[in-house]
C-alpha atoms as a PDB file:
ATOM      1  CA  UNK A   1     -42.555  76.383 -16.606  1.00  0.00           C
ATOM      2  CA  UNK A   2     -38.689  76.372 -16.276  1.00  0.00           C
ATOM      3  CA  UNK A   3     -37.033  74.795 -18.814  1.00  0.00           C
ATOM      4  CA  UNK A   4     -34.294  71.128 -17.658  1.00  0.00           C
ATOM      5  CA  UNK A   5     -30.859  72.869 -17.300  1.00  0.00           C
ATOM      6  CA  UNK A   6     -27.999  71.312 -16.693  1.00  0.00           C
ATOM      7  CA  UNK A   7     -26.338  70.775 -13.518  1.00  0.00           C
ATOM      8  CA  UNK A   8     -23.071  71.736 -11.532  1.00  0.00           C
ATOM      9  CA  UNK A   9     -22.453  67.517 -11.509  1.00  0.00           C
ATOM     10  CA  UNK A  10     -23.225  66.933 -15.138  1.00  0.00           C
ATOM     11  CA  UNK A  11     -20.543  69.531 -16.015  1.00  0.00           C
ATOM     12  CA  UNK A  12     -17.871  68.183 -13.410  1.00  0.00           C
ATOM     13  CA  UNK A  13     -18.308  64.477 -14.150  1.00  0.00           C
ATOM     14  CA  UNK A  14     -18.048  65.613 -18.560  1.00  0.00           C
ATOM     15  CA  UNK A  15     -15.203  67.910 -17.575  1.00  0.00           C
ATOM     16  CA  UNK A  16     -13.353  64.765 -15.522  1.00  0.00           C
ATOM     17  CA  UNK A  17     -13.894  62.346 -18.450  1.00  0.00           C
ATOM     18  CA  UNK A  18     -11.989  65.363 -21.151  1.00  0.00           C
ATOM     19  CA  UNK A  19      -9.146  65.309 -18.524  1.00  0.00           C
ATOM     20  CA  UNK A  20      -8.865  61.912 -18.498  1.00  0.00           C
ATOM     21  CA  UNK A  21      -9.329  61.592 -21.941  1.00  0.00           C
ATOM     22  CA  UNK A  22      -6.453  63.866 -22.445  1.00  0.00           C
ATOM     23  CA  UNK A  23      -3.988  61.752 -20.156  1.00  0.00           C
ATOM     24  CA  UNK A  24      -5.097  63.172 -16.816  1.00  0.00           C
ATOM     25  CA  UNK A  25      -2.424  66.110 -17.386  1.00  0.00           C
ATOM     26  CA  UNK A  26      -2.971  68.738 -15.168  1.00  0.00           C
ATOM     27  CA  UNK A  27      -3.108  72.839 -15.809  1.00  0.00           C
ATOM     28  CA  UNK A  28      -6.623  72.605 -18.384  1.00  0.00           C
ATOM     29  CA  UNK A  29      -8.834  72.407 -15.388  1.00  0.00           C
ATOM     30  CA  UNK A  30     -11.017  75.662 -16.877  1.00  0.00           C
ATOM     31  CA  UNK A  31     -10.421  74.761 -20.358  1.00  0.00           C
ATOM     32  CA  UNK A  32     -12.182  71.262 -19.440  1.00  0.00           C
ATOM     33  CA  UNK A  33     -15.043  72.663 -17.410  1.00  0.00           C
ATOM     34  CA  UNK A  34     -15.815  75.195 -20.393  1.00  0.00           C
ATOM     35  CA  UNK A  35     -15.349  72.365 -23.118  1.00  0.00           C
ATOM     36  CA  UNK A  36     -17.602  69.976 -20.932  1.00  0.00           C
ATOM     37  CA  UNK A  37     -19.966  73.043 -20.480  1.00  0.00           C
ATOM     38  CA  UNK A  38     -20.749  73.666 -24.243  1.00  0.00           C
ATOM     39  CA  UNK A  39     -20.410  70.353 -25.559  1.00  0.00           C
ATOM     40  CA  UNK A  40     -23.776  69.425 -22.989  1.00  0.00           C
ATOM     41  CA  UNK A  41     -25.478  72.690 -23.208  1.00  0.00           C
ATOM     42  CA  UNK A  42     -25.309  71.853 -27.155  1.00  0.00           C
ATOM     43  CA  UNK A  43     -26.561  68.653 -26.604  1.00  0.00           C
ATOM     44  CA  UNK A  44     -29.668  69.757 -24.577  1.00  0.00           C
ATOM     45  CA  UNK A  45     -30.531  72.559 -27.179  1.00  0.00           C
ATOM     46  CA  UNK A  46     -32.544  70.376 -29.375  1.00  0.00           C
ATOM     47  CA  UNK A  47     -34.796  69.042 -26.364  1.00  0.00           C
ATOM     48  CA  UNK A  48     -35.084  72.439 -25.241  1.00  0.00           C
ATOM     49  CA  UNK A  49     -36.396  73.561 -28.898  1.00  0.00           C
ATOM     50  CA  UNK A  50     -38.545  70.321 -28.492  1.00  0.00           C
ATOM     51  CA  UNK A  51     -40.277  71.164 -25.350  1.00  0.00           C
ATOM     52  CA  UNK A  52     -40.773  74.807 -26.074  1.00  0.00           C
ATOM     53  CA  UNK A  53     -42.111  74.175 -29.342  1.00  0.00           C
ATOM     54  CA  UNK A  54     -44.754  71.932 -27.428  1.00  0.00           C
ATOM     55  CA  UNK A  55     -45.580  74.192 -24.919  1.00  0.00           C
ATOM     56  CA  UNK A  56     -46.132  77.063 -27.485  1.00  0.00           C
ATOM     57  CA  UNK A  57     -48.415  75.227 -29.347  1.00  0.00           C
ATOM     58  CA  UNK A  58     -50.544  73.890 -26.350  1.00  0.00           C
ATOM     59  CA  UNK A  59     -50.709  77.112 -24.470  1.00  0.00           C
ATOM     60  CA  UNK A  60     -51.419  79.068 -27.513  1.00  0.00           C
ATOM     61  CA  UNK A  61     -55.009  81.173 -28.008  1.00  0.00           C
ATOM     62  CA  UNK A  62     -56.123  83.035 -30.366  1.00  0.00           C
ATOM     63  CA  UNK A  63     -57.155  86.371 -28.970  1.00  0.00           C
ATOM     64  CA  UNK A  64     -59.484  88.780 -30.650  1.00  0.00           C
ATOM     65  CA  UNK A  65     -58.255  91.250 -33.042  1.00  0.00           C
ATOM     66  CA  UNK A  66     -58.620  94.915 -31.319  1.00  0.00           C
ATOM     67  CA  UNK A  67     -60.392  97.591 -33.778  1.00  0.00           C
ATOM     68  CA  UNK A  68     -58.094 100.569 -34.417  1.00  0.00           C
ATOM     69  CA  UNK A  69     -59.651 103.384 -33.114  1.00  0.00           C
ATOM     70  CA  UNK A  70     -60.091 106.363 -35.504  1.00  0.00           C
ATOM     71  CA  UNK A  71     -58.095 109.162 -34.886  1.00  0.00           C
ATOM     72  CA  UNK A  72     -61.081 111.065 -36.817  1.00  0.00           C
ATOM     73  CA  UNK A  73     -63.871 112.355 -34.899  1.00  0.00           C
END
């Protein structure tokens, strides 16, 4: 199962509230994007933790233990 991810709009509508935030002044365009990027990729970390966690533990099985074979014959 893939884990949520963020999208393309997510980014662009984060990245056009830091440029308006900032006074709508022109020339940051990248810096915004990237800033808009991380801040919501860090916010979606702990749910991603969250749901892997979960999936670990109910796809998890124990498996038997394999007997090492001698190298004595």
């Amino acid at each position: 199962m893939a884990f949520p991810s963020i999208t393309h709009e997510q980014i662009a509508a984060r990245a056009f509230q830091i440029y308006c935030a900032r006074g709508e002044m022109t020339g940051h365009d990248l810096d915004d994007w990237l800033q808009a990027e991380s801040e919501l990729r860090k916010a979606d970390s702990p749910r991603r933790a969250e749901i892997s966690t979960s999936q670990a533990a109910s796809s998890y099985q124990m498996k038997p233990r394999r007997q090492p074979q001698s190298s004595f014959s």
